[in-house]
PDB file of N, CA and C in Angstrom:
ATOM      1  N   UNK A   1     104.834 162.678 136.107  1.00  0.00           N
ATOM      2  CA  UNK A   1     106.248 162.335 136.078  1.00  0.00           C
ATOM      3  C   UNK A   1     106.584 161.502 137.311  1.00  0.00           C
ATOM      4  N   UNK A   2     107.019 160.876 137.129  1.00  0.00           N
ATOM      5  CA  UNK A   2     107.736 159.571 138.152  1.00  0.00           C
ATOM      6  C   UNK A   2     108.698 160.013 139.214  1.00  0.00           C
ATOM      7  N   UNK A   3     108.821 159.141 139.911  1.00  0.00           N
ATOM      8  CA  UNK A   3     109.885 160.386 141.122  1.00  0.00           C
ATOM      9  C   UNK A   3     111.595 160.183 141.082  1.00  0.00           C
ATOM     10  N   UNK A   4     111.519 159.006 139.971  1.00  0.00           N
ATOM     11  CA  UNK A   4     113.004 158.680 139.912  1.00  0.00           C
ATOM     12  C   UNK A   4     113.027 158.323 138.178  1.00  0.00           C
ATOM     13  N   UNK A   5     113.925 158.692 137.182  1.00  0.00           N
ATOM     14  CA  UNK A   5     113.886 158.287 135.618  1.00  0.00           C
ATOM     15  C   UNK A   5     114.498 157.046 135.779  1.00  0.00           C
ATOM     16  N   UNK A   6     113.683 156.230 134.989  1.00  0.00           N
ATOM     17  CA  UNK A   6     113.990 154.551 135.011  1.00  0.00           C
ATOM     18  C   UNK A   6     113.970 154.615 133.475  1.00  0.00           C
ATOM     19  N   UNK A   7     114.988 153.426 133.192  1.00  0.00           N
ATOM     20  CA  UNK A   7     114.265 152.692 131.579  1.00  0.00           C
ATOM     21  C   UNK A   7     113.135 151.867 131.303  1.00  0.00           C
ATOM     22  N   UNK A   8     112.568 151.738 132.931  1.00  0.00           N
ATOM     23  CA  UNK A   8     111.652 150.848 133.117  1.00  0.00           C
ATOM     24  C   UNK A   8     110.338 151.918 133.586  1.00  0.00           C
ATOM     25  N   UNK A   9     109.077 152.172 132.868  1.00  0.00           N
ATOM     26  CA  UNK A   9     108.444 153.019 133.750  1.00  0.00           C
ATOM     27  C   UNK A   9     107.818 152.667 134.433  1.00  0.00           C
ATOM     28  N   UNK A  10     107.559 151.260 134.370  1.00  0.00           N
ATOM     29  CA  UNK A  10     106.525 150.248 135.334  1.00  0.00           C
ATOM     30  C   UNK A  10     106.856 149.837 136.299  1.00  0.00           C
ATOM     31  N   UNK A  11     108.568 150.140 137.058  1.00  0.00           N
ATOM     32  CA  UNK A  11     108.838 149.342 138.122  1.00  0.00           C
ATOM     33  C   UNK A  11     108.832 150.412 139.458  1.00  0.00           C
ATOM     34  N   UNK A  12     108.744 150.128 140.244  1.00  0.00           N
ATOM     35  CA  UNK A  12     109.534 150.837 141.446  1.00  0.00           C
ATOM     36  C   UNK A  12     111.046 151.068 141.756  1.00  0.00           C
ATOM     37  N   UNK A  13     111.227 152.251 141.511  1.00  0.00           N
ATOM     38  CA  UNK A  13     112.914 152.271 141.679  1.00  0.00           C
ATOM     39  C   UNK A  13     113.138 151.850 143.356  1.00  0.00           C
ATOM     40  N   UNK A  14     112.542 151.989 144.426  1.00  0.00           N
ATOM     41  CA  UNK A  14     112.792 151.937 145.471  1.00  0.00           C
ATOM     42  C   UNK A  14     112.188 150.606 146.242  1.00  0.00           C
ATOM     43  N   UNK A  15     111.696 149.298 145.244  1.00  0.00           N
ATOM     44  CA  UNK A  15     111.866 148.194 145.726  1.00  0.00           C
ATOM     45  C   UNK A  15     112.411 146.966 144.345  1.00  0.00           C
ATOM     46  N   UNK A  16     112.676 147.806 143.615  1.00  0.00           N
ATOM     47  CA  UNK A  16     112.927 146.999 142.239  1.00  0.00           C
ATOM     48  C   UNK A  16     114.931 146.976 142.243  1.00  0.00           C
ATOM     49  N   UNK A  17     115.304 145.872 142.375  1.00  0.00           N
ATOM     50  CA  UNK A  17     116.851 146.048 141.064  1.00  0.00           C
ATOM     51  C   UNK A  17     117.190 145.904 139.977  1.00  0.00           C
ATOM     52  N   UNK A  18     117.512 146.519 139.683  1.00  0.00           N
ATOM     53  CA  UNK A  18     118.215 146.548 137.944  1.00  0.00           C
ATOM     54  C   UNK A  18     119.430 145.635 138.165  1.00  0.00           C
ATOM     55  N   UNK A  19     119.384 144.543 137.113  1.00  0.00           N
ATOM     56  CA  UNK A  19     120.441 144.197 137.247  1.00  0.00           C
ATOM     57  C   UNK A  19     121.344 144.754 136.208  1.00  0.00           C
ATOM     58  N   UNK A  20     123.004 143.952 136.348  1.00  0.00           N
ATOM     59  CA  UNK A  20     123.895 144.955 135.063  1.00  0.00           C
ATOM     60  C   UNK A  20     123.471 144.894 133.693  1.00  0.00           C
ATOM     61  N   UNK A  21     122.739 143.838 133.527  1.00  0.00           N
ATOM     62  CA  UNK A  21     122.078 144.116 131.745  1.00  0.00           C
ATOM     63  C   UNK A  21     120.592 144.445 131.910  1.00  0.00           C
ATOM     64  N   UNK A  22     120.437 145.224 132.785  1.00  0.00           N
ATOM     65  CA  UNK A  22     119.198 145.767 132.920  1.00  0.00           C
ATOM     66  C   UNK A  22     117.887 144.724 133.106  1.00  0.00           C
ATOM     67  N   UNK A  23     117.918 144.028 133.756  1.00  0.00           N
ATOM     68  CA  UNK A  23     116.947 143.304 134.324  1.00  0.00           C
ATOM     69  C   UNK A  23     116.506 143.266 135.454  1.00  0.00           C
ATOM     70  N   UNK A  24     115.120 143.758 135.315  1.00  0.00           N
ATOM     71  CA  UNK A  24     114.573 144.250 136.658  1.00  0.00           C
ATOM     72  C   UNK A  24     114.169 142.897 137.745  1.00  0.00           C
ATOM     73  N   UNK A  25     114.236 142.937 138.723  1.00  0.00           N
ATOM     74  CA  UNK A  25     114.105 142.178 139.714  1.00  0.00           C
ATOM     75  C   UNK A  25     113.257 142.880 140.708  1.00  0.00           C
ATOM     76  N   UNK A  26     111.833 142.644 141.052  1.00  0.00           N
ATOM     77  CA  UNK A  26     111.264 143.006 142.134  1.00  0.00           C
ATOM     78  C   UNK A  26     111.716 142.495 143.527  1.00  0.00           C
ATOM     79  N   UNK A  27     111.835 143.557 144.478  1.00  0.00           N
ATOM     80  CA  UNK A  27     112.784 143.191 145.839  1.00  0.00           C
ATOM     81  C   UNK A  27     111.907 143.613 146.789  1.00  0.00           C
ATOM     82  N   UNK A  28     110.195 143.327 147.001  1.00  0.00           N
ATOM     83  CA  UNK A  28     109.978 144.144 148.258  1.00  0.00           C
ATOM     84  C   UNK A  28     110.225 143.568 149.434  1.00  0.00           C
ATOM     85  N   UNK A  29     110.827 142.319 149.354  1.00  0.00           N
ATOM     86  CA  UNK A  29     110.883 141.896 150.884  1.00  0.00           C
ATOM     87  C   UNK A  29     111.870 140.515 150.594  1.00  0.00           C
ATOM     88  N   UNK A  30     112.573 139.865 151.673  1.00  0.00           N
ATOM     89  CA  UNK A  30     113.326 138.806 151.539  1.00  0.00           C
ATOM     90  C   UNK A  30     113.245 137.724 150.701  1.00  0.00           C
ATOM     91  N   UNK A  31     111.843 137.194 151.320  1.00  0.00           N
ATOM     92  CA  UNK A  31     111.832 135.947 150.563  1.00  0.00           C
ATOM     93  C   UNK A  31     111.935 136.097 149.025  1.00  0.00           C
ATOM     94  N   UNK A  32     111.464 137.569 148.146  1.00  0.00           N
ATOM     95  CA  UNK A  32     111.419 137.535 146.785  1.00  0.00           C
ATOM     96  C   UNK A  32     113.200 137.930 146.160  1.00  0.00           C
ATOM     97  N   UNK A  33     113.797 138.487 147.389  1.00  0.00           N
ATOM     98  CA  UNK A  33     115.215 138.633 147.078  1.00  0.00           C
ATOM     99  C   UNK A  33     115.445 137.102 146.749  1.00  0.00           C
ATOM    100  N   UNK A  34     115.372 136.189 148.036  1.00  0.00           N
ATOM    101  CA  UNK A  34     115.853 134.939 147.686  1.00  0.00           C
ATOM    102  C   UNK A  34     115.186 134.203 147.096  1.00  0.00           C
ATOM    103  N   UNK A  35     114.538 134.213 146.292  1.00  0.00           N
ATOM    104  CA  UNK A  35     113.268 133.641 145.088  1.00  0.00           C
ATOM    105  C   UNK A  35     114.615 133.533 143.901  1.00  0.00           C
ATOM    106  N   UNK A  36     115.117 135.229 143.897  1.00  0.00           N
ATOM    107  CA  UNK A  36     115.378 135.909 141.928  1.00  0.00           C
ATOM    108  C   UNK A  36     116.956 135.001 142.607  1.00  0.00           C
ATOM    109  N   UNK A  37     117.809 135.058 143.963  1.00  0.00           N
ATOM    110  CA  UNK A  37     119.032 134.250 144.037  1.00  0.00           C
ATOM    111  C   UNK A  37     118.779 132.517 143.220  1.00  0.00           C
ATOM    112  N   UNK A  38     118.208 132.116 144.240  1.00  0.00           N
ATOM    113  CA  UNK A  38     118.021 130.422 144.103  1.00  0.00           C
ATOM    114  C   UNK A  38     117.556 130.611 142.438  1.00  0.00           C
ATOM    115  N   UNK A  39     116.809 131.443 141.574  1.00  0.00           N
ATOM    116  CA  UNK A  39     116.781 131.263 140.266  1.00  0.00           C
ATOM    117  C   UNK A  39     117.893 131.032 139.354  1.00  0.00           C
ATOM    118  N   UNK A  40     118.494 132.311 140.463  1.00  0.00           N
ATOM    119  CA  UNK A  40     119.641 133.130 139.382  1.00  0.00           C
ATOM    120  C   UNK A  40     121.143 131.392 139.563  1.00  0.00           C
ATOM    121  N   UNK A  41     121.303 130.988 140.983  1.00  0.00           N
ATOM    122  CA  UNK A  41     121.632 130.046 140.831  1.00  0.00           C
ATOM    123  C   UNK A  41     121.855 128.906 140.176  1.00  0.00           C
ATOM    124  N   UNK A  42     120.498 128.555 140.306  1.00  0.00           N
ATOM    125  CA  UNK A  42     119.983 127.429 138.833  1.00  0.00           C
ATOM    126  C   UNK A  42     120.389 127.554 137.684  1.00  0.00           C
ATOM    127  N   UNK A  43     120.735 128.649 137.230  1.00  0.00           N
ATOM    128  CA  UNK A  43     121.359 129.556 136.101  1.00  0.00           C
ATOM    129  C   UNK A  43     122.564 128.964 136.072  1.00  0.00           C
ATOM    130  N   UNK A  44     123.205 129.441 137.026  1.00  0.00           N
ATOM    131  CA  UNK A  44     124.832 128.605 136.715  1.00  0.00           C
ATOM    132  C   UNK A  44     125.060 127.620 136.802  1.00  0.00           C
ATOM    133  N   UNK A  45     124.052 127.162 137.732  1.00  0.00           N
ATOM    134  CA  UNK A  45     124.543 125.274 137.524  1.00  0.00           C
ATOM    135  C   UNK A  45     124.336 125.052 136.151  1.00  0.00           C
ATOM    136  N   UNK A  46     123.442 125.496 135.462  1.00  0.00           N
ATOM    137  CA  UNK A  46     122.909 124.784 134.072  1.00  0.00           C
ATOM    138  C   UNK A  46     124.337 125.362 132.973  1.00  0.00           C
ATOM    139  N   UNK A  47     124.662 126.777 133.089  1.00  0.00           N
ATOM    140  CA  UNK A  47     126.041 127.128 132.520  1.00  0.00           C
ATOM    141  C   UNK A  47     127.407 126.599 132.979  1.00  0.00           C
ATOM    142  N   UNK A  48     127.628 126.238 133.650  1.00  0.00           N
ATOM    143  CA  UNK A  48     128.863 126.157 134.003  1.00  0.00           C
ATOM    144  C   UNK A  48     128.941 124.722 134.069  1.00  0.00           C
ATOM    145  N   UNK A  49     130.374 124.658 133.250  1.00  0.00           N
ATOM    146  CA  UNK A  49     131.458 125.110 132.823  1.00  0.00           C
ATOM    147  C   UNK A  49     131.600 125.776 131.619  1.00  0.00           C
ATOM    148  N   UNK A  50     130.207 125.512 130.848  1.00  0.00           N
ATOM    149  CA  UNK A  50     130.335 125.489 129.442  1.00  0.00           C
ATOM    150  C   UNK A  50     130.462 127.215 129.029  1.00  0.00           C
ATOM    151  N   UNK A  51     129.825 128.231 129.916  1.00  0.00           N
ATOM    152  CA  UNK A  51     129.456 129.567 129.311  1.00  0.00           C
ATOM    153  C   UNK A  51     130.138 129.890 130.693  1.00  0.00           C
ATOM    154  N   UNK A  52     131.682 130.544 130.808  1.00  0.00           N
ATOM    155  CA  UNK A  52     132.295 131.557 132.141  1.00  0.00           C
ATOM    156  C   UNK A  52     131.969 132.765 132.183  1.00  0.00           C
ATOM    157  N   UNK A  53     131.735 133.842 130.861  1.00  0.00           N
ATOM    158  CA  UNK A  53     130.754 134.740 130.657  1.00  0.00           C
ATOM    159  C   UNK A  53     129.801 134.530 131.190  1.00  0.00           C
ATOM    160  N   UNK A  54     129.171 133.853 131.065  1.00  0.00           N
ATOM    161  CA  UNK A  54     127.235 134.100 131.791  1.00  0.00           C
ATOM    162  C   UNK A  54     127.385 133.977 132.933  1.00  0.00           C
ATOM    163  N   UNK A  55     128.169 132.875 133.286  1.00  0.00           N
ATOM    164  CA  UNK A  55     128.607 132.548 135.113  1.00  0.00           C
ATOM    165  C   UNK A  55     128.580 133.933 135.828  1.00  0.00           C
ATOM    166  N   UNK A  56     129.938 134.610 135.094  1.00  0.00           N
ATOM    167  CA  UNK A  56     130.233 135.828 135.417  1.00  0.00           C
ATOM    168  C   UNK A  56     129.100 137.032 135.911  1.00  0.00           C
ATOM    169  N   UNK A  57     128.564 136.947 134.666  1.00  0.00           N
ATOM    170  CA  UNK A  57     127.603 137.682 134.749  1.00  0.00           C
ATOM    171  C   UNK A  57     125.883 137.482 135.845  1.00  0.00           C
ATOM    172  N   UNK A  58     125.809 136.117 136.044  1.00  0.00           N
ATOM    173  CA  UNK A  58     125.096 135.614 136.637  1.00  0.00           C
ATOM    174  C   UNK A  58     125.414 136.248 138.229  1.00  0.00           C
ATOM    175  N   UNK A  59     126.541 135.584 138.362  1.00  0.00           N
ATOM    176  CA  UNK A  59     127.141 136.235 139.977  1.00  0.00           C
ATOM    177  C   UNK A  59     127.131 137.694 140.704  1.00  0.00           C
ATOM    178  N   UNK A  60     127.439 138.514 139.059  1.00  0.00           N
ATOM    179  CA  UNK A  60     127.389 139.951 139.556  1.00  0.00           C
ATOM    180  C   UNK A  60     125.913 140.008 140.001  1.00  0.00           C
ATOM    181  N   UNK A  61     125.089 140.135 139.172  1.00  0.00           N
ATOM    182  CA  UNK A  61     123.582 140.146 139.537  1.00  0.00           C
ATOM    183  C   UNK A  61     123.157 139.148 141.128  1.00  0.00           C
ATOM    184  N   UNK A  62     123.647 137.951 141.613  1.00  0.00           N
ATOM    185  CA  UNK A  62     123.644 137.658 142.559  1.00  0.00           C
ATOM    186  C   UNK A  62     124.577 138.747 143.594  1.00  0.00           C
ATOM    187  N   UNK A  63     125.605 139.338 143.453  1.00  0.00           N
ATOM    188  CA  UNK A  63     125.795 139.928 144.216  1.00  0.00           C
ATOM    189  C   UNK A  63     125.102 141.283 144.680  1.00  0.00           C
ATOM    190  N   UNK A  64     124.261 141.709 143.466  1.00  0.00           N
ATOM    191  CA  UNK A  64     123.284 143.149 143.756  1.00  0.00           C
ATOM    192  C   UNK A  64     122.475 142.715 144.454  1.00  0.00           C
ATOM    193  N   UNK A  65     121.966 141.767 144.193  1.00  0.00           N
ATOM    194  CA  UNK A  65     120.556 141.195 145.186  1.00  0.00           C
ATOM    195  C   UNK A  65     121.059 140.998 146.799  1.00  0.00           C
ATOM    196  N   UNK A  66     122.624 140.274 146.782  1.00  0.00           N
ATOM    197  CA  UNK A  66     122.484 140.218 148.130  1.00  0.00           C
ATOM    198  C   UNK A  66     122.931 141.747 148.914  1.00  0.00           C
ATOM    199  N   UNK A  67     123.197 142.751 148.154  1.00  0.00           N
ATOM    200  CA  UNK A  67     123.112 144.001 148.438  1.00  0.00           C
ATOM    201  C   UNK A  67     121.663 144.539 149.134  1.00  0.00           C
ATOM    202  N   UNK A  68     121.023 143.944 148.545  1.00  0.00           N
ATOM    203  CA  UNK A  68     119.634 144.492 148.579  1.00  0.00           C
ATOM    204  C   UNK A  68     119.071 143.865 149.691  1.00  0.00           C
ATOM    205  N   UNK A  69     119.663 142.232 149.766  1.00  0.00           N
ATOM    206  CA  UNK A  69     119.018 141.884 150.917  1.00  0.00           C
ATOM    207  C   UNK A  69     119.190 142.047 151.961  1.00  0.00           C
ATOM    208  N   UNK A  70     120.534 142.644 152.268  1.00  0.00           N
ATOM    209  CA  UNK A  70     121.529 143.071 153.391  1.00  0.00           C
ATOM    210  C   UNK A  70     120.529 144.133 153.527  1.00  0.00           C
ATOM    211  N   UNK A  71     121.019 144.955 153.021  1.00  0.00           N
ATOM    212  CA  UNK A  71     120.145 146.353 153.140  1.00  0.00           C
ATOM    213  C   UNK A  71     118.090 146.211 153.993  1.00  0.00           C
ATOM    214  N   UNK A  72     117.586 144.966 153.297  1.00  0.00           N
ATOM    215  CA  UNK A  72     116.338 144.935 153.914  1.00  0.00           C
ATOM    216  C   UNK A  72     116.868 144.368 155.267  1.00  0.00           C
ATOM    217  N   UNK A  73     117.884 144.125 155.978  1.00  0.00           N
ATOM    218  CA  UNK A  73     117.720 143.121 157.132  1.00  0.00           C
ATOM    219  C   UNK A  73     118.199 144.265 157.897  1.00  0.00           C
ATOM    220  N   UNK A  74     118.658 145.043 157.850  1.00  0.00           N
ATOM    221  CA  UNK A  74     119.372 146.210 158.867  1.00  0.00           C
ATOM    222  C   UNK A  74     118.076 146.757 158.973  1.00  0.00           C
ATOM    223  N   UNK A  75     118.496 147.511 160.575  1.00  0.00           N
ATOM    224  CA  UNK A  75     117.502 147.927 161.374  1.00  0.00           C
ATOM    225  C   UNK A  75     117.407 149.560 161.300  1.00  0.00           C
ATOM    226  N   UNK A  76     116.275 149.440 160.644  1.00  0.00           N
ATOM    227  CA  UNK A  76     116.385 151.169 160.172  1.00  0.00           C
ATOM    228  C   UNK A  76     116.113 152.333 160.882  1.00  0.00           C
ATOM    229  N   UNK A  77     115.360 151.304 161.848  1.00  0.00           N
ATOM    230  CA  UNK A  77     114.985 152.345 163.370  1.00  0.00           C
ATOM    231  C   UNK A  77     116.274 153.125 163.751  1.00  0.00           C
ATOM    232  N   UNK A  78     117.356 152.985 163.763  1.00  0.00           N
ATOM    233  CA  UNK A  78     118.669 154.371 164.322  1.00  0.00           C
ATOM    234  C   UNK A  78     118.576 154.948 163.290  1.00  0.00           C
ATOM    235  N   UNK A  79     118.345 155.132 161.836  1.00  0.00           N
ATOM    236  CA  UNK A  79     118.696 156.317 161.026  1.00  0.00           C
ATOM    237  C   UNK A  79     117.432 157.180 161.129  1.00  0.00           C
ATOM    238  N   UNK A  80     116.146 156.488 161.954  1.00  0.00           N
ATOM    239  CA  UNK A  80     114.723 157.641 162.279  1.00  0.00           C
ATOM    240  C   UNK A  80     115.536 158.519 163.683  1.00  0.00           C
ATOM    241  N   UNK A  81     116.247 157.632 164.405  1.00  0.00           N
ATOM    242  CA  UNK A  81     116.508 158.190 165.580  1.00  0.00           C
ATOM    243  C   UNK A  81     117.805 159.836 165.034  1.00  0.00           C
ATOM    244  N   UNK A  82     118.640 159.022 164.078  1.00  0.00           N
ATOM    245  CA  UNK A  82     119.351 160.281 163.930  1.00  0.00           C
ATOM    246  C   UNK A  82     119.057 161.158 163.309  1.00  0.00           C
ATOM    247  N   UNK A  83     118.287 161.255 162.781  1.00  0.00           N
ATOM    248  CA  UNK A  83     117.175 162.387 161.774  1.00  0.00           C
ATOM    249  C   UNK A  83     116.776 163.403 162.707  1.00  0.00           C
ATOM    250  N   UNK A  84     116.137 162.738 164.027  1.00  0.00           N
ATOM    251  CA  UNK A  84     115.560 163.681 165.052  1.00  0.00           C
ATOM    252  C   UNK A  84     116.372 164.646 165.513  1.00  0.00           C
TER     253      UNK A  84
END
């Protein structure tokens, strides 16, 4: 059994994002955060104006990622320190 229930059983919950229609995005480190952005980008240039739905939807998923990337850039060394 897996250590977290995914719909995905092949991914890592703890370097993978789901996006809102369930599309997994591997996140172990920056540059692949900003790989799935600059994709996800390209995306809307090619939609927009024509599809504001997908735009929409495109952006939310850009905004999880930059969640994620925020999250890899903080310095995790004080939450070992406050543990102690």
């Amino acid at each position: 059994m897996s250590r977290l229930s995914t719909p995905y059983p092949d991914i890592d919950p703890l370097t993978t994002v789901v996006g809102r229609r369930g599309t997994p995005y591997p996140c172990p480190d920056i540059p692949a955060v900003d790989h799935h952005i600059a994709g996800l980008y390209k995306r809307i240039e090619h939609a927009a104006p024509w599809f504001p739905d997908i735009v929409r939807e495109l952006w939310a998923e850009i905004d999880l990622l930059l969640d994620r990337r925020i999250w890899l850039e903080m310095d995790h060394s004080a939450i070992g320190d406050a543990a102690a």
